[in-house]
N, C-alpha and C. Protein backbone atom coordinates (compact mmCIF):
# COMPACT_ATOMS: atom_id res chain seq x y z
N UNK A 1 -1.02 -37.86 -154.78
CA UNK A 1 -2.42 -37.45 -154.76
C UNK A 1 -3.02 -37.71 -153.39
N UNK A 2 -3.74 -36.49 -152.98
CA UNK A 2 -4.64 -36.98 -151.75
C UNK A 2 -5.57 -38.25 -151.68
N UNK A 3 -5.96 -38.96 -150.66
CA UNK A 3 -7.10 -39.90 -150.67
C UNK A 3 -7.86 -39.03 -150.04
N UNK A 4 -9.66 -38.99 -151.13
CA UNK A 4 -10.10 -38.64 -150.78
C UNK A 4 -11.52 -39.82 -150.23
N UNK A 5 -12.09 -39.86 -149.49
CA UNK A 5 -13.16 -41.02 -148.76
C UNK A 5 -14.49 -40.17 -149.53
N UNK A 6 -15.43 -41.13 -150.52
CA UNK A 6 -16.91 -40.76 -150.24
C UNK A 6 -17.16 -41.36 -149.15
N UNK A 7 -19.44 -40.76 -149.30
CA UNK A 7 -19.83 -41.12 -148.36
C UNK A 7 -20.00 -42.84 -148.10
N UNK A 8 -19.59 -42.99 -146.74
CA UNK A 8 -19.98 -44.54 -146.29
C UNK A 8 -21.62 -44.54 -146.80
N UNK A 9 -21.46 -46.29 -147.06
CA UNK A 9 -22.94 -46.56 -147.17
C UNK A 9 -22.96 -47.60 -146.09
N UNK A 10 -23.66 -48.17 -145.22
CA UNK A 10 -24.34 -49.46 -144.74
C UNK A 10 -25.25 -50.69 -145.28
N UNK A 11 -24.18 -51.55 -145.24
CA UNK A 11 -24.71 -52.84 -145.85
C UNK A 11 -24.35 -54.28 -145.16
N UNK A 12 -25.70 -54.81 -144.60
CA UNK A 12 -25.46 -55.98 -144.48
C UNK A 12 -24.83 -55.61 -143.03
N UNK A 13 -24.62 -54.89 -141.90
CA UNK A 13 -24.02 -54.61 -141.07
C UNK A 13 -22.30 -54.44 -141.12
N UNK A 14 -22.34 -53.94 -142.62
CA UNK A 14 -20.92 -53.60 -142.39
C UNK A 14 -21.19 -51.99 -143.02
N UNK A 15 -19.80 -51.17 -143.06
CA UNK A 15 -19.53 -50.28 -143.09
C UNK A 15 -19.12 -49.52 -144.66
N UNK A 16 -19.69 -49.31 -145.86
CA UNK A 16 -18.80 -49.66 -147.01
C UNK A 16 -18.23 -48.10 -147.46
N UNK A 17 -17.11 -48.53 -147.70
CA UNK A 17 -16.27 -46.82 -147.85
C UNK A 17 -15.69 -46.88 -149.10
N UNK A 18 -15.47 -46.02 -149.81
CA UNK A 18 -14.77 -45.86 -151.40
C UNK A 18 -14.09 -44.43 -151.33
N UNK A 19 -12.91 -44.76 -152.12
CA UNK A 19 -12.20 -43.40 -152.10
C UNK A 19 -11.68 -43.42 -153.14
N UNK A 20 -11.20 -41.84 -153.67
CA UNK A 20 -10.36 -41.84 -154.32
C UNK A 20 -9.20 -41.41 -154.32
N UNK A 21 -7.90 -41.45 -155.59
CA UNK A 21 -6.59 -40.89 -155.30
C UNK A 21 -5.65 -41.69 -154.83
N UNK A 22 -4.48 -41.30 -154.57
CA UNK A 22 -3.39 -42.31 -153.45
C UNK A 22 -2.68 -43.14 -154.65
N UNK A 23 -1.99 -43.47 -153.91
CA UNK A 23 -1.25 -44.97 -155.03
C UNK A 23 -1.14 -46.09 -153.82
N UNK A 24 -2.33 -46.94 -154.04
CA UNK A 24 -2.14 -48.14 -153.22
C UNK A 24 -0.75 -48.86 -153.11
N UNK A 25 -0.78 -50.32 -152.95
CA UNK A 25 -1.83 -51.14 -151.56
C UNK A 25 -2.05 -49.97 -150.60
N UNK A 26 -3.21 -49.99 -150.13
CA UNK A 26 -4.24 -49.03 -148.75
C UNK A 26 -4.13 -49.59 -147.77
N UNK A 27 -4.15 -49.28 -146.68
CA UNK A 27 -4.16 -49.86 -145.04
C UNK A 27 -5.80 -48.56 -145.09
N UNK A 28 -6.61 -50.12 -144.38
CA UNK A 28 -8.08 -49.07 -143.69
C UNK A 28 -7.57 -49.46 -142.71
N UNK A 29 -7.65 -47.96 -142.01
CA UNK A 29 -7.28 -48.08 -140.33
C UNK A 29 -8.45 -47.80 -139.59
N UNK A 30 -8.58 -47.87 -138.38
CA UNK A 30 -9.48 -47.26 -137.79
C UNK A 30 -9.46 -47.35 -136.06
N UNK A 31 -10.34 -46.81 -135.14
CA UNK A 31 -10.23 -46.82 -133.99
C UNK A 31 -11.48 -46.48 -133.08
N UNK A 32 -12.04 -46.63 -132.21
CA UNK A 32 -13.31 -46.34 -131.58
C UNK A 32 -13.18 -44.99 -131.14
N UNK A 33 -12.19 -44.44 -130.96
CA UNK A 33 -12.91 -43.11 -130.20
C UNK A 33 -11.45 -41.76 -130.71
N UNK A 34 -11.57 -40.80 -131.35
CA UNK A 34 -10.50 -40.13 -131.75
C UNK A 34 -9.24 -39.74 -130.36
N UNK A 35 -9.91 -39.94 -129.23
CA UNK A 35 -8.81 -39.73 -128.36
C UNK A 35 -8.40 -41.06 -127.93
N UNK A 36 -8.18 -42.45 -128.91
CA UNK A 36 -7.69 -43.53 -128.67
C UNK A 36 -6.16 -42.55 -129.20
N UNK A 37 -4.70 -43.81 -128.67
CA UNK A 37 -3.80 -43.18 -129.14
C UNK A 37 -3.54 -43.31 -130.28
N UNK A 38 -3.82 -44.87 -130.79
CA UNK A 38 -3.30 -46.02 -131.72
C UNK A 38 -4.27 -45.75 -133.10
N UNK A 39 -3.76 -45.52 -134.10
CA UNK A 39 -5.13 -46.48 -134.98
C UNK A 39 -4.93 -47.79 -135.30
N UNK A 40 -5.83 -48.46 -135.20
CA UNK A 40 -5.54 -49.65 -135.38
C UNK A 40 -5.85 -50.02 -137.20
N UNK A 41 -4.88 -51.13 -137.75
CA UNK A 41 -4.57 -51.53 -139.43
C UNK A 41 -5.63 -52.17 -139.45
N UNK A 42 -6.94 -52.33 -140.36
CA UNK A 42 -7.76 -53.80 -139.88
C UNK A 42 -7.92 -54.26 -141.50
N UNK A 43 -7.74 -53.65 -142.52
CA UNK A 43 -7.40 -54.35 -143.69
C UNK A 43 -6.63 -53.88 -144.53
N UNK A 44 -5.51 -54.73 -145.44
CA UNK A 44 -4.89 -53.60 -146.48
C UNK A 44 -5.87 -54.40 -148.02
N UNK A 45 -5.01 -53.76 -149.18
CA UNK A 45 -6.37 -54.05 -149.78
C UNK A 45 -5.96 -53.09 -151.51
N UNK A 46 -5.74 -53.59 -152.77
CA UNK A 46 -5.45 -53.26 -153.52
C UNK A 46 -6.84 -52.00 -154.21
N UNK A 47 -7.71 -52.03 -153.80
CA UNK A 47 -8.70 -51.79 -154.74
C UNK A 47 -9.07 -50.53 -153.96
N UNK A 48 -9.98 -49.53 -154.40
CA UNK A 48 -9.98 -48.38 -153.79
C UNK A 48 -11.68 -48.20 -153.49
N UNK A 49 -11.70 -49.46 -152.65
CA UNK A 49 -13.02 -49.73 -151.79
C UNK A 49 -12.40 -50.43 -150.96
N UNK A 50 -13.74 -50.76 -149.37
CA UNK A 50 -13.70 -51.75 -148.18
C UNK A 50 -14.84 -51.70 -147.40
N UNK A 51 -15.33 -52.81 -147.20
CA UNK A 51 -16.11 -52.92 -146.47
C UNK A 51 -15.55 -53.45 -144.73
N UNK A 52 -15.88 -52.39 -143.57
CA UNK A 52 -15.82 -52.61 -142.00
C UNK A 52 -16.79 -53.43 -141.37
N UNK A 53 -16.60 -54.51 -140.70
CA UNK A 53 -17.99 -54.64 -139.54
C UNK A 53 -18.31 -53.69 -138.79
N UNK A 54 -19.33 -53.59 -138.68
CA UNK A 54 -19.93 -52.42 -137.93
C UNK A 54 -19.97 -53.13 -136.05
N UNK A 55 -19.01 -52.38 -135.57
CA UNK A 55 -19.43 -53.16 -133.79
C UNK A 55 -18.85 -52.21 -132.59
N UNK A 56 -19.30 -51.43 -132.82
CA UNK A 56 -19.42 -50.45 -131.93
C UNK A 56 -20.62 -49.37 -132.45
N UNK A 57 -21.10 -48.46 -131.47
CA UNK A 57 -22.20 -46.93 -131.66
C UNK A 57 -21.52 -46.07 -132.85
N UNK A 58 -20.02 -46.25 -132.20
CA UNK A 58 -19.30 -45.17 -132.92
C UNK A 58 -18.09 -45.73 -132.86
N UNK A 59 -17.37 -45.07 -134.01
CA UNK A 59 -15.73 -45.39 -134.80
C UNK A 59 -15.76 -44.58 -136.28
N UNK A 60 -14.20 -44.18 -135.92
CA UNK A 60 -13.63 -43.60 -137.05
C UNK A 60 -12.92 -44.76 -137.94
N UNK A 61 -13.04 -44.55 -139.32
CA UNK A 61 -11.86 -45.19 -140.29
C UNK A 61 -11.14 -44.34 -141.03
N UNK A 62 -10.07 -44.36 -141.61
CA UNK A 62 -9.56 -43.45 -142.01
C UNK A 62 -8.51 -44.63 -143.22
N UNK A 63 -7.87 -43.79 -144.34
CA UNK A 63 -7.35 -44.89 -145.36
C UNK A 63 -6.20 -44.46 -145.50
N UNK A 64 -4.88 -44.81 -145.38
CA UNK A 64 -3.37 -44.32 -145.73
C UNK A 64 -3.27 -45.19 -146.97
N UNK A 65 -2.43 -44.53 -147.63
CA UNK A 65 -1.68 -45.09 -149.20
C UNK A 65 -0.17 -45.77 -148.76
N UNK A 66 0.37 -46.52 -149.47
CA UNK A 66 1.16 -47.20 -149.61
C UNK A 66 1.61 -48.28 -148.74
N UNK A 67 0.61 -49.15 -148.43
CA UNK A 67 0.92 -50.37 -147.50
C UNK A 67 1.64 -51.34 -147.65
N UNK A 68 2.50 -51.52 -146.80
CA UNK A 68 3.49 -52.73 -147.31
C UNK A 68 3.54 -53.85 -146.64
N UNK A 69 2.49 -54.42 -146.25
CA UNK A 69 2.41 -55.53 -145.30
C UNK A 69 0.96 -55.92 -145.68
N UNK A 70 0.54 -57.38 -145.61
CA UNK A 70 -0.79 -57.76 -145.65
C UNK A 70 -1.65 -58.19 -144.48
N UNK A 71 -2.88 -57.13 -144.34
CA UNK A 71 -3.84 -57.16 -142.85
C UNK A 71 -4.97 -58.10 -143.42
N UNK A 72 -5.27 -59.02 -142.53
CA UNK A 72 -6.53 -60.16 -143.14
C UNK A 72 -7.52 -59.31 -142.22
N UNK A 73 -8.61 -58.93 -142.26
CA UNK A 73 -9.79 -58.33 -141.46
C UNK A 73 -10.97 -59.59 -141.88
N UNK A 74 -11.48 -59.91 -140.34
CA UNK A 74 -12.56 -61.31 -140.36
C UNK A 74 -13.80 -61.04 -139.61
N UNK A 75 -14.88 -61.11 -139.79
CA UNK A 75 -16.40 -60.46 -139.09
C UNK A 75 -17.01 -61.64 -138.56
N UNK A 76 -17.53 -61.70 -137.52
CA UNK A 76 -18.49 -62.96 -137.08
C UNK A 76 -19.69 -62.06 -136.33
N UNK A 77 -21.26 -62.34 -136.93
CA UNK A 77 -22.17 -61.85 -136.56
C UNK A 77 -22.31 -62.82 -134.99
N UNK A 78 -22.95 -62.38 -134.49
CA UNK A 78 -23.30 -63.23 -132.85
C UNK A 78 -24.98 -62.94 -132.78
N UNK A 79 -25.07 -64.37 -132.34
CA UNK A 79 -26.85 -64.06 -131.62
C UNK A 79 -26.83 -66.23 -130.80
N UNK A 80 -27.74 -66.62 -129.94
CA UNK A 80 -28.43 -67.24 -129.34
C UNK A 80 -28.66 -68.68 -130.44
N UNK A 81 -28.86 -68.38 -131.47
CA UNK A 81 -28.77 -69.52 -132.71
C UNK A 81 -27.94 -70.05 -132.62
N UNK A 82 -26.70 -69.90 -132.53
CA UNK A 82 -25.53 -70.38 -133.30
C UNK A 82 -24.72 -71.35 -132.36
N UNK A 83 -25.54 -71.08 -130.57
CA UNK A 83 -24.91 -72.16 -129.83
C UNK A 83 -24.97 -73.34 -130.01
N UNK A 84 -24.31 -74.36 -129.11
CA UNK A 84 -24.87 -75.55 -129.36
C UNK A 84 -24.77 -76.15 -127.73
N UNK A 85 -26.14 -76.58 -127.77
CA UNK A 85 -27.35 -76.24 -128.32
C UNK A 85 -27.81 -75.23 -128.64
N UNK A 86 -28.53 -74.29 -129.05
CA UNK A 86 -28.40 -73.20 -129.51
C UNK A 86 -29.81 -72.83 -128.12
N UNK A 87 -30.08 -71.10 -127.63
CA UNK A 87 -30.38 -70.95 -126.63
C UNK A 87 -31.00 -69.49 -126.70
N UNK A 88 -32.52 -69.63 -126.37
CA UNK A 88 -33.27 -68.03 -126.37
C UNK A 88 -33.08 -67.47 -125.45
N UNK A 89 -32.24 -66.07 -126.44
CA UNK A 89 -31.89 -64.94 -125.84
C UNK A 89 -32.35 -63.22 -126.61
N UNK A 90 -32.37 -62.39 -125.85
CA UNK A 90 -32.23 -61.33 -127.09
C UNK A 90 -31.14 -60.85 -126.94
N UNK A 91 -29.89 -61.18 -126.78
CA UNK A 91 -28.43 -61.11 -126.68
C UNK A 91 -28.41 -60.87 -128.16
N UNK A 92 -27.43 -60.45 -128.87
CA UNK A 92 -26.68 -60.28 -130.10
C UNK A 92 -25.89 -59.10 -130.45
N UNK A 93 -24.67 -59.76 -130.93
CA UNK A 93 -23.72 -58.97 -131.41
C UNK A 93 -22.81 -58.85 -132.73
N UNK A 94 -21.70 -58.34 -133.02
CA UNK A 94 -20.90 -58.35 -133.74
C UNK A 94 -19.33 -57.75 -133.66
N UNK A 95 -18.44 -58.59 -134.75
CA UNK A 95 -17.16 -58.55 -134.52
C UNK A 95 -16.24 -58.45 -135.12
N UNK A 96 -15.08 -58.41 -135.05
CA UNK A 96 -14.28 -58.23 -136.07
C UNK A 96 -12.86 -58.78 -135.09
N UNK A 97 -11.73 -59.19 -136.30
CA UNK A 97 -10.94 -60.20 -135.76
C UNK A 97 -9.75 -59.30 -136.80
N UNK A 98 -8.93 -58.68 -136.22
CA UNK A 98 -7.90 -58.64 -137.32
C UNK A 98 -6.41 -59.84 -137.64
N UNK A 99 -6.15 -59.97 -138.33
CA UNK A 99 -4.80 -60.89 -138.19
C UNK A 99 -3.66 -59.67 -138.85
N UNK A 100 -2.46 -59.30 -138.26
CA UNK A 100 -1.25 -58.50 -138.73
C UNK A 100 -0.41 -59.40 -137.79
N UNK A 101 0.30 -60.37 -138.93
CA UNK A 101 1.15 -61.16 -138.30
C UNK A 101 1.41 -61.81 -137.33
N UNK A 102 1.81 -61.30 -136.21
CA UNK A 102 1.53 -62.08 -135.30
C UNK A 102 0.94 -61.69 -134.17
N UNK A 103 -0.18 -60.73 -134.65
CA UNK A 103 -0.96 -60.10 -134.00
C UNK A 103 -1.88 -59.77 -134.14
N UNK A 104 -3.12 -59.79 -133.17
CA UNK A 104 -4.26 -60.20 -133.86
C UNK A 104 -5.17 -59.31 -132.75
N UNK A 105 -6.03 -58.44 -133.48
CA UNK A 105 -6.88 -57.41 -132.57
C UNK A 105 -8.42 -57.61 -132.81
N UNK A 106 -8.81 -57.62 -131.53
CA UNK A 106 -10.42 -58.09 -131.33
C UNK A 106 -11.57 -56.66 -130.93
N UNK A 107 -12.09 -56.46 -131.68
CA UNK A 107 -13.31 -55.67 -131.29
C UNK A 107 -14.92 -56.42 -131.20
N UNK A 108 -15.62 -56.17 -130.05
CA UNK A 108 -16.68 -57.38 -130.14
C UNK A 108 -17.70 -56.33 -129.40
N UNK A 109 -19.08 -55.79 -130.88
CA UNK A 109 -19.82 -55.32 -129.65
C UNK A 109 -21.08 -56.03 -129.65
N UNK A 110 -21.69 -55.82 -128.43
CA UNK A 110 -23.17 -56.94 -127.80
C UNK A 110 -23.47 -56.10 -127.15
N UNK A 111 -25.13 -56.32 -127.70
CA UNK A 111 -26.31 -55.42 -126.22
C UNK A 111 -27.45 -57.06 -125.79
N UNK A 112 -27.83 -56.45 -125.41
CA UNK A 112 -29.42 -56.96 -124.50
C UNK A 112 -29.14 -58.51 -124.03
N UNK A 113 -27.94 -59.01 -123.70
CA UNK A 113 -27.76 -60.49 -122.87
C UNK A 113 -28.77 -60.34 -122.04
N UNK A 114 -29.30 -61.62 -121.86
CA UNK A 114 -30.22 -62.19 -120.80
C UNK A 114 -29.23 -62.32 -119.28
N UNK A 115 -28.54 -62.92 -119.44
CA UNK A 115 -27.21 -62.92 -118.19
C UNK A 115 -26.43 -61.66 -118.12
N UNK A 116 -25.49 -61.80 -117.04
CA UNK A 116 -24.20 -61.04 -117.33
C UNK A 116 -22.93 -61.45 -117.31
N UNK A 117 -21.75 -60.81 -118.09
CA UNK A 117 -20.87 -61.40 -118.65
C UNK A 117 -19.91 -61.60 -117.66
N UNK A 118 -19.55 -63.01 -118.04
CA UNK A 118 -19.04 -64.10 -117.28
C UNK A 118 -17.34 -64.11 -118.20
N UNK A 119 -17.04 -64.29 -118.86
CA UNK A 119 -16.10 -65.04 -119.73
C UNK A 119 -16.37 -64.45 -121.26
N UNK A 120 -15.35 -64.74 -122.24
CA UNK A 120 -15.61 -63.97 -123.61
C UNK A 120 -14.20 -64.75 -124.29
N UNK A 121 -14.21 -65.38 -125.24
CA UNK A 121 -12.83 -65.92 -126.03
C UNK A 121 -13.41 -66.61 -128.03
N UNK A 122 -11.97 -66.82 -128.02
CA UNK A 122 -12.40 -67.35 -129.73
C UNK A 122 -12.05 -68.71 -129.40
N UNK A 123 -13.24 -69.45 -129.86
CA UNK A 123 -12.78 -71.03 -129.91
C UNK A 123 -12.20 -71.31 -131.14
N UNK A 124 -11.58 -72.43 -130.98
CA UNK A 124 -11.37 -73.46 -132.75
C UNK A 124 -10.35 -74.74 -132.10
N UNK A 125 -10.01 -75.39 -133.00
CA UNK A 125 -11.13 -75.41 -134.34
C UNK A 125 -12.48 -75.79 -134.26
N UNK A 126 -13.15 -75.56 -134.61
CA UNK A 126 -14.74 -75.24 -134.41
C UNK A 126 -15.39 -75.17 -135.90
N UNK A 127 -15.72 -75.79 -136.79
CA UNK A 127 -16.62 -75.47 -137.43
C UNK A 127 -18.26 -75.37 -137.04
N UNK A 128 -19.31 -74.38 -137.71
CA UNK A 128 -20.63 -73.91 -137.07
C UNK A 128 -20.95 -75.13 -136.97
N UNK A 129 -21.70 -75.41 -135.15
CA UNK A 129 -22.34 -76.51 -135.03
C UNK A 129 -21.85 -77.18 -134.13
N UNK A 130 -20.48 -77.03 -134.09
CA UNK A 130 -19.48 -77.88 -133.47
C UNK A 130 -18.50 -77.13 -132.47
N UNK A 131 -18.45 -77.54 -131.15
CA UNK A 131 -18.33 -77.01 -129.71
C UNK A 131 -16.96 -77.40 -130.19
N UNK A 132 -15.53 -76.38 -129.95
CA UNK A 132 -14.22 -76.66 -129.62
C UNK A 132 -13.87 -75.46 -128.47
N UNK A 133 -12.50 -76.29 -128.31
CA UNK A 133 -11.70 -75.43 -127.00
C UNK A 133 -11.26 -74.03 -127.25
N UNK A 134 -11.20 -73.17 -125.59
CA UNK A 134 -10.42 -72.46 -126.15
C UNK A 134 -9.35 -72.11 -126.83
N UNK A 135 -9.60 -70.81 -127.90
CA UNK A 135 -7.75 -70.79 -128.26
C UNK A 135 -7.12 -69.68 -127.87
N UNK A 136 -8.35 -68.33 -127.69
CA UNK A 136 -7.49 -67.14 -127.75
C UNK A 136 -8.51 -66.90 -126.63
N UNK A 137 -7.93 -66.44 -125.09
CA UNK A 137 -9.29 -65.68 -124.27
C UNK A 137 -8.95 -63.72 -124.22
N UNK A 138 -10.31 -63.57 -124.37
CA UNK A 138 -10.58 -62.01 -124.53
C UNK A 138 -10.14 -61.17 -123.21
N UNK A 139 -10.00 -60.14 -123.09
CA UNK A 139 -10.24 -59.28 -121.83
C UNK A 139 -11.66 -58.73 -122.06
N UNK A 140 -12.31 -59.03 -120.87
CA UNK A 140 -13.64 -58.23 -121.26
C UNK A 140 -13.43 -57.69 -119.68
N UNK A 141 -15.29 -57.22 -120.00
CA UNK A 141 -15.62 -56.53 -118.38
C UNK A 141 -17.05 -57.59 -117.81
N UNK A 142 -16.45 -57.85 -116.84
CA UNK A 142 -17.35 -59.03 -116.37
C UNK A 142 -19.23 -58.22 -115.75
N UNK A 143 -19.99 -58.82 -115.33
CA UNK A 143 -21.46 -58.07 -114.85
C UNK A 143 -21.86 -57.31 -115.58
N UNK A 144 -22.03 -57.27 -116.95
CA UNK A 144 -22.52 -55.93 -117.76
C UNK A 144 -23.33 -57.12 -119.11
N UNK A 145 -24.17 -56.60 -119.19
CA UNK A 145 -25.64 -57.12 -120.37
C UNK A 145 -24.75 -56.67 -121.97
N UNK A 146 -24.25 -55.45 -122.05
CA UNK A 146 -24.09 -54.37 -123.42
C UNK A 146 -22.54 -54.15 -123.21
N UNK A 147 -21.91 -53.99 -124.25
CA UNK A 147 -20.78 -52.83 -123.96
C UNK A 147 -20.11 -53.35 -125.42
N UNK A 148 -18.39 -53.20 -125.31
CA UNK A 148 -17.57 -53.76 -126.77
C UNK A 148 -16.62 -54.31 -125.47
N UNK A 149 -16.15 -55.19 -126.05
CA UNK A 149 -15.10 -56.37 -125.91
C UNK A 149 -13.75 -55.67 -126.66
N UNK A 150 -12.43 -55.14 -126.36
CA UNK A 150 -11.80 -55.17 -127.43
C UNK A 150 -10.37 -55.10 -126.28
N UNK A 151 -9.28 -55.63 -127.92
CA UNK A 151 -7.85 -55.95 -127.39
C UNK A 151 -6.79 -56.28 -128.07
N UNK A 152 -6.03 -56.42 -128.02
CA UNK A 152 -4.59 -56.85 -128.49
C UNK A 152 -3.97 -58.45 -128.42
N UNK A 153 -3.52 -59.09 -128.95
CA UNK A 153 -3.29 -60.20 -128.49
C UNK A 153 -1.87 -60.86 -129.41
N UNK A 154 -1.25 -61.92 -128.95
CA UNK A 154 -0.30 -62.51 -130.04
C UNK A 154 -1.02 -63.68 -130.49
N UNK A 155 -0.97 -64.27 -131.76
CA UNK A 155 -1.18 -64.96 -132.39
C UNK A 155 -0.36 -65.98 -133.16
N UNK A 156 -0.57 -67.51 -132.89
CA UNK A 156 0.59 -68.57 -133.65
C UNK A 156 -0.10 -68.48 -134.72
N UNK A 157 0.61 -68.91 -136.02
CA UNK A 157 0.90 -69.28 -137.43
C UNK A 157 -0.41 -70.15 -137.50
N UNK A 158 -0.44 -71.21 -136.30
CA UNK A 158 -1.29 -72.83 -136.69
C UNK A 158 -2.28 -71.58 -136.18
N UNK A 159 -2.84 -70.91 -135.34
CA UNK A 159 -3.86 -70.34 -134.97
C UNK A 159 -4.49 -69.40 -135.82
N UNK A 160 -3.58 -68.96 -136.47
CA UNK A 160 -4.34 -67.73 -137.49
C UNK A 160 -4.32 -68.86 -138.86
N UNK A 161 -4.39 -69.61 -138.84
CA UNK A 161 -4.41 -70.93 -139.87
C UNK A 161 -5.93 -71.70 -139.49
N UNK A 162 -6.05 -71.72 -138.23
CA UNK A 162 -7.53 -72.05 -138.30
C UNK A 162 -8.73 -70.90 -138.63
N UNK A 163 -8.51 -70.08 -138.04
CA UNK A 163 -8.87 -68.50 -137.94
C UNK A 163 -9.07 -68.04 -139.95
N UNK A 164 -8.21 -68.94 -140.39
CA UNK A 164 -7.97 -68.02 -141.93
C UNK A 164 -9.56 -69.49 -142.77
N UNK A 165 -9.37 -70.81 -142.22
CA UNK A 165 -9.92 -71.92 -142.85
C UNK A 165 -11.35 -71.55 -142.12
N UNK A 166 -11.71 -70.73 -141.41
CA UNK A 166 -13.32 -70.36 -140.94
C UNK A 166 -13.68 -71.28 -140.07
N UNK A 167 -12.80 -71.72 -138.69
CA UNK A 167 -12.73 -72.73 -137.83
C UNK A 167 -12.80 -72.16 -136.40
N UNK A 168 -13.27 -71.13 -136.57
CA UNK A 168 -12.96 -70.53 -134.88
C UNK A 168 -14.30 -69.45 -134.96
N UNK A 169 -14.64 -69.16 -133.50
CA UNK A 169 -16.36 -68.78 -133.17
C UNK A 169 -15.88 -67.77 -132.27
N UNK A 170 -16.64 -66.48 -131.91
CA UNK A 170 -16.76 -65.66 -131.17
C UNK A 170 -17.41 -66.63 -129.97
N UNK A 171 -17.39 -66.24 -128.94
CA UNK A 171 -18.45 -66.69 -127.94
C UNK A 171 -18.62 -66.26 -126.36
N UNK A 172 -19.34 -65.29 -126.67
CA UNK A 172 -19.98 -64.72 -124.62
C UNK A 172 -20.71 -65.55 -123.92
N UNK A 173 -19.91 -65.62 -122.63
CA UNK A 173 -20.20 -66.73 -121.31
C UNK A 173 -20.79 -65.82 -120.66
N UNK A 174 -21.89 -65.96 -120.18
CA UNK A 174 -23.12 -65.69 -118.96
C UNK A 174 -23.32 -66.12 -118.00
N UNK A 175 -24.11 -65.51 -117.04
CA UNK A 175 -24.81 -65.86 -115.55
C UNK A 175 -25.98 -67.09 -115.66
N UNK A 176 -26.19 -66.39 -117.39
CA UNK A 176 -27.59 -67.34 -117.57
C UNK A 176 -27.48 -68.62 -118.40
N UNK A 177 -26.37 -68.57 -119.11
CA UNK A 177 -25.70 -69.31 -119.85
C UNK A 177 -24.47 -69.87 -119.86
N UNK A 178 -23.77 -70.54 -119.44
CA UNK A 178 -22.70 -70.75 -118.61
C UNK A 178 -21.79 -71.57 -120.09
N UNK A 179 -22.18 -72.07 -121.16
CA UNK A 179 -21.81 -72.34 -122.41
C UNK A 179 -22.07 -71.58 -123.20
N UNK A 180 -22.26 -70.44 -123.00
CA UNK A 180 -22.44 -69.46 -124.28
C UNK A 180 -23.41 -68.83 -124.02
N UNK A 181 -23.94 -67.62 -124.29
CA UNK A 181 -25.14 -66.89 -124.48
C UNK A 181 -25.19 -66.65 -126.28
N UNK A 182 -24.29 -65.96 -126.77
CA UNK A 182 -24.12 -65.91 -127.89
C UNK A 182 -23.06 -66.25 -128.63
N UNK A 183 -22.92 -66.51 -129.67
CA UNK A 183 -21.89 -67.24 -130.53
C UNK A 183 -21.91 -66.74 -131.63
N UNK A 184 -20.79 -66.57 -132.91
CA UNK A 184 -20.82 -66.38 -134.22
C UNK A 184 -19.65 -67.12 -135.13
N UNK A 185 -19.73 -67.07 -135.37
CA UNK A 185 -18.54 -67.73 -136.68
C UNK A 185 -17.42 -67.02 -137.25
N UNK A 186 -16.26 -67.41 -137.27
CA UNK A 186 -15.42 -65.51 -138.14
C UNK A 186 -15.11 -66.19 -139.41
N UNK A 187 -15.58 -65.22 -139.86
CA UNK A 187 -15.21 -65.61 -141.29
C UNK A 187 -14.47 -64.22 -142.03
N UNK A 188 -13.74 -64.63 -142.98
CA UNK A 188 -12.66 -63.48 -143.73
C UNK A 188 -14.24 -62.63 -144.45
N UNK A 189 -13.65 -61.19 -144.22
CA UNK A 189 -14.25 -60.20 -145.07
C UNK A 189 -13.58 -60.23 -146.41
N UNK A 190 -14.53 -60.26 -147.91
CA UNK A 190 -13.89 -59.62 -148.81
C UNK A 190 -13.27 -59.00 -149.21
């Protein structure tokens, strides 16, 4: 049977999609721009719904049938609160963290920093509140207020183990903020 996608709804800043047809497990794939090459896996998923973080203007998702591997997909909202000390900005963003084994893909988008971007990585272990080291650093683009953060990366077992226990933080380094401008938490999507 075909999968067929209704319409997305928006909730809560995520993306929520339902389909029908197929014979699961589903891989939601997706990618920022249709002339990316890759799609990228960001959750598999027995049920014939999913909710995306929303962190980019624009992105496609798209749903294949018969997945045989398990994708953990994790969202951390970002804003000026969540530092510590925490720090007024109208910076804020959002993110998404995939884990596929031993690989782990970052999409991170942010507008209106007070600074410009300096540095960009996932700390842990870190629970909210609490300043830890780096574990994973981002590729970003340095001097820019707005844009998306995104990438590829390898990932250890103990790392996607903190990452899975809700121990690790998004966090953009600034001109104006040299510990953070904004911060969020990742936590597993449903």
């Amino acid at each position: 049977n075909p999968i067929v996608i209704g319409k997305p709804a928006v909730n809560n800043g995520n993306i929520e999609i339902t389909w029908t047809g197929g014979s699961g497990p589903f891989m939601v794939q997706g990618k920022l721009a249709l002339t990316d090459a890759n799609w990228i896996d960001l959750k598999s998923t027995t049920a014939h719904s999913a909710a995306v973080p929303i962190t980019a203007p624009v992105g496609f998702l798209r749903v294949a049938d018969g997945a045989n591997r398990t994708v953990k997909l994790y969202k951390a909202s970002m804003d000026g609160a969540q530092e510590v000390s925490p720090v007024t900005t109208t910076g804020h963003g959002s993110g998404l963290f995939v884990i596929d084994g031993t690989s782990a893909t970052y999409i991170i988008g942010f507008s209106d920093l007070v600074g410009t971007v300096t540095n960009s990585h996932i700390h842990g272990p870190g629970a909210p509140g609490v300043n830890a080291g780096v574990m994973i650093p981002f590729v970003f683009t340095a001097g820019v207020k707005s844009g998306v953060i995104a990438g590829q990366t390898a990932i250890t077992s103990a790392q996607a183990a903190i990452v899975d226990a809700g121990n690790s933080y998004f966090n953009i380094h600034t001109t104006s903020f040299g510990g953070g401008e904004i911060r969020g938490q990742v936590v597993l999507m449903p």
